[in-house]
C-alpha atoms as a PDB file:
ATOM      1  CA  UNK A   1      84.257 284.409  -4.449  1.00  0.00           C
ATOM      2  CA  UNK A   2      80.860 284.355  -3.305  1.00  0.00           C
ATOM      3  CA  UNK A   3      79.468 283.529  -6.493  1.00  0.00           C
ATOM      4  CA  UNK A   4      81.320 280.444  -5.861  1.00  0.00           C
ATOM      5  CA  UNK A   5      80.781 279.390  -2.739  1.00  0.00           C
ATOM      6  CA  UNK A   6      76.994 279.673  -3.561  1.00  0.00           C
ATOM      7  CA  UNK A   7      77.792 277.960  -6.122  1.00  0.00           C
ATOM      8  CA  UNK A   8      79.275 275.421  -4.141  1.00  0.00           C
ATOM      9  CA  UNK A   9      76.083 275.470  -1.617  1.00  0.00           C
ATOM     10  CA  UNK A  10      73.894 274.411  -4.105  1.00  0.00           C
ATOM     11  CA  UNK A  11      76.054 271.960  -5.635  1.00  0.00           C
ATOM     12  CA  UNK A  12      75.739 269.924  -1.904  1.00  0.00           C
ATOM     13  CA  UNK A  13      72.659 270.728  -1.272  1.00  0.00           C
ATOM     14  CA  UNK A  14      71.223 269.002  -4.953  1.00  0.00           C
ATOM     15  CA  UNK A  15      73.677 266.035  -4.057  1.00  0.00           C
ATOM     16  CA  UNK A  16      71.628 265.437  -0.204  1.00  0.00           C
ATOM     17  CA  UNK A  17      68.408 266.009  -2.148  1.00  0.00           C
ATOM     18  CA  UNK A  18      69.095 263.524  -4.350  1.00  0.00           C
ATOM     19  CA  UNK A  19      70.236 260.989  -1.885  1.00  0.00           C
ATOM     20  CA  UNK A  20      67.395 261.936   0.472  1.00  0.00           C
ATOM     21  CA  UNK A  21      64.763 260.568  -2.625  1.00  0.00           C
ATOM     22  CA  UNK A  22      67.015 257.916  -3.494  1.00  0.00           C
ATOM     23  CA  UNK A  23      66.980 256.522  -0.007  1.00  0.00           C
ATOM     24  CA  UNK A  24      62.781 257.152   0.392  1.00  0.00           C
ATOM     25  CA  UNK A  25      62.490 255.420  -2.555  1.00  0.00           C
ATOM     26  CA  UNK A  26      64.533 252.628  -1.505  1.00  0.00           C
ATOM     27  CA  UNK A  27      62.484 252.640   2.337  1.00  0.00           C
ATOM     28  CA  UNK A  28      58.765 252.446   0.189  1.00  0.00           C
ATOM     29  CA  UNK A  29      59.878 249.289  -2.000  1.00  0.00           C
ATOM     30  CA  UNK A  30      61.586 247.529   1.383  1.00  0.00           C
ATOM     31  CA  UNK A  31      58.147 248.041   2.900  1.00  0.00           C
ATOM     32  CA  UNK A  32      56.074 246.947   0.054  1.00  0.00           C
ATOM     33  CA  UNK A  33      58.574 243.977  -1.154  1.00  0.00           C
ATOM     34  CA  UNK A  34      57.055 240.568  -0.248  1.00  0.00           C
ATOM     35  CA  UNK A  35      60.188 238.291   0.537  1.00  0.00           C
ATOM     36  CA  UNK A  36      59.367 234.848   1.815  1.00  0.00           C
ATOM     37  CA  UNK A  37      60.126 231.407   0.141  1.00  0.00           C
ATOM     38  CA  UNK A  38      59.723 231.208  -2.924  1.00  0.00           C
ATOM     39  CA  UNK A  39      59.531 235.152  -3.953  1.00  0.00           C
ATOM     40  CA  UNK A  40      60.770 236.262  -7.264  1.00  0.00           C
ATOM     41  CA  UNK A  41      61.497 239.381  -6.180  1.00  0.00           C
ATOM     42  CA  UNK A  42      62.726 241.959  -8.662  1.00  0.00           C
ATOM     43  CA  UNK A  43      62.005 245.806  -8.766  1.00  0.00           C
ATOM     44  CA  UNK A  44      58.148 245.276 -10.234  1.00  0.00           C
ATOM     45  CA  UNK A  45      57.598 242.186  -7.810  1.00  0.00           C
ATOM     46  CA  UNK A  46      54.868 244.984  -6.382  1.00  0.00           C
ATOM     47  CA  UNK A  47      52.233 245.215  -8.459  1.00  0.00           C
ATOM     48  CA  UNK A  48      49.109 247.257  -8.341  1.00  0.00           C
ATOM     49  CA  UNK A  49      47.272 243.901  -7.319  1.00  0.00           C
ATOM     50  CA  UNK A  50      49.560 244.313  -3.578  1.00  0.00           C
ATOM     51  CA  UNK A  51      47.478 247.246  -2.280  1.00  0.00           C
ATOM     52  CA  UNK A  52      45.551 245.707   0.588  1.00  0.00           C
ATOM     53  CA  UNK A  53      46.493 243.670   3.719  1.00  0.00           C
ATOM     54  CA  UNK A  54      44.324 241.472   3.237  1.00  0.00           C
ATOM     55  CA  UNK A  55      45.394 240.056   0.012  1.00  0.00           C
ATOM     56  CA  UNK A  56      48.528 239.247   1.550  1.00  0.00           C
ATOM     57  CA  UNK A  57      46.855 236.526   2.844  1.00  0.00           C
ATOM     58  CA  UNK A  58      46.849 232.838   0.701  1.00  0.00           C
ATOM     59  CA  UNK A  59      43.149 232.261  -0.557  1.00  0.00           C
ATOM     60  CA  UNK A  60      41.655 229.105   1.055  1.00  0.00           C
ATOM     61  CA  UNK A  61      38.265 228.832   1.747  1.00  0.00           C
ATOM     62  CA  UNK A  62      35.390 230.457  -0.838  1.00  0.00           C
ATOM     63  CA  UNK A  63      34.758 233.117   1.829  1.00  0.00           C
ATOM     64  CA  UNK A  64      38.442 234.909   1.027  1.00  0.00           C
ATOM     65  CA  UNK A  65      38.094 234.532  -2.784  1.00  0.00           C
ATOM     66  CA  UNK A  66      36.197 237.633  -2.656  1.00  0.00           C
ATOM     67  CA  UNK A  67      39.397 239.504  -2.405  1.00  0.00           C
ATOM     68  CA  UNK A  68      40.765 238.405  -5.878  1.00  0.00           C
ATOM     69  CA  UNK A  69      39.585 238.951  -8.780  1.00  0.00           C
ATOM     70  CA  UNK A  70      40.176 236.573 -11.667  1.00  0.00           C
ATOM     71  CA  UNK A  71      42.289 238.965 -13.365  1.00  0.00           C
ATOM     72  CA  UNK A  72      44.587 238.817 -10.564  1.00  0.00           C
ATOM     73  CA  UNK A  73      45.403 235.032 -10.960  1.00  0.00           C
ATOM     74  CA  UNK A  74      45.407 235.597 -14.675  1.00  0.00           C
ATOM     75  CA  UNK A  75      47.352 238.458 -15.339  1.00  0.00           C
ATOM     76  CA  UNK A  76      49.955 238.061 -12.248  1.00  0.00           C
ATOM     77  CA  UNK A  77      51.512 234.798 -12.593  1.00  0.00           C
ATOM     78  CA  UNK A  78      53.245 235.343  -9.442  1.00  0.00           C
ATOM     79  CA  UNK A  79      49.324 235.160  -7.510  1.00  0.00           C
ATOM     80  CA  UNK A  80      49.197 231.547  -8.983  1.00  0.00           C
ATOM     81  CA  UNK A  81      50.288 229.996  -5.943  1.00  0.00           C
ATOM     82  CA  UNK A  82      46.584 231.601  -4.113  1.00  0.00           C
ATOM     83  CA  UNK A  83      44.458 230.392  -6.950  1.00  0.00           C
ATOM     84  CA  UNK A  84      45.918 226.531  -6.478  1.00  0.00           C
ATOM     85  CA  UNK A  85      44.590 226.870  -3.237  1.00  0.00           C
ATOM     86  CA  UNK A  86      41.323 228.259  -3.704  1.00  0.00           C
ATOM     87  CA  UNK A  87      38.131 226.181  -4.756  1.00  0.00           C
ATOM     88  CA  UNK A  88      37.228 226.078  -8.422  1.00  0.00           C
ATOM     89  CA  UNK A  89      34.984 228.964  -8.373  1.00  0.00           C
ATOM     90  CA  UNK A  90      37.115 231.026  -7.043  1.00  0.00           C
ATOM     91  CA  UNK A  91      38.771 232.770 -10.104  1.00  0.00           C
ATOM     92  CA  UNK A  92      40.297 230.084 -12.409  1.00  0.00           C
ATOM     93  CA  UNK A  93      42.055 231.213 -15.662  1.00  0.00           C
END
C-alpha cells in the first residue's frame, strides 16, 4: 500500500514537472517570437541572428548597418526586408 501510493506521488509529481517545462518553454518562444505584419512565424522564426534589441530595429541609415552583418541578410531570408532598406553598402548578398 505504500509502495503504491509513492508510487502514485511520483507518478503526479513527473506529470507537473513536465507541464511546468512545457509551459516555460512555451513563455521563452512567446517572448522571443516577433509577430507583426508580415511575420512568418513558425517554431524556428527565432534565429540566433534575434539576440539583441537593437536589431529589432529596420536598418535605414548607414549608421545602423553596423548591427548586421552580411551573413544575416544572406543566410536569413526573413532579414531581407532590413537589407531593402539599407544603402548599398550596407550588406548586400
Amino acid at each position: 500500500m505504500l509502495l503504491r501510493s509513492f508510487l502514485l506521488f511520483l507518478l503526479i509529481f513527473a506529470l507537473a514537472l513536465q507541464f511546468d517545462v512545457a509551459a516555460a518553454r512555451k513563455s521563452n518562444n512567446d517572448k522571443n517570437s516577433k509577430g507583426g505584419r508580415g511575420s512568418k512565424g513558425g517554431r524556428n522564426s527565432n534565429s540566433k541572428n534575434d539576440r539583441g534589441s537593437k536589431k529589432d530595429k529596420p536598418c535605414r541609415d548607414a549608421s545602423e548597418c553596423h548591427l548586421y552583418r552580411k551573413s544575416d541578410f544572406c543566410m536569413n531570408p526573413s532579414m531581407s526586408h532590413l537589407w531593402k532598406k539599407c544603402p548599398k553598402k550596407c550588406g548586400y548578398c
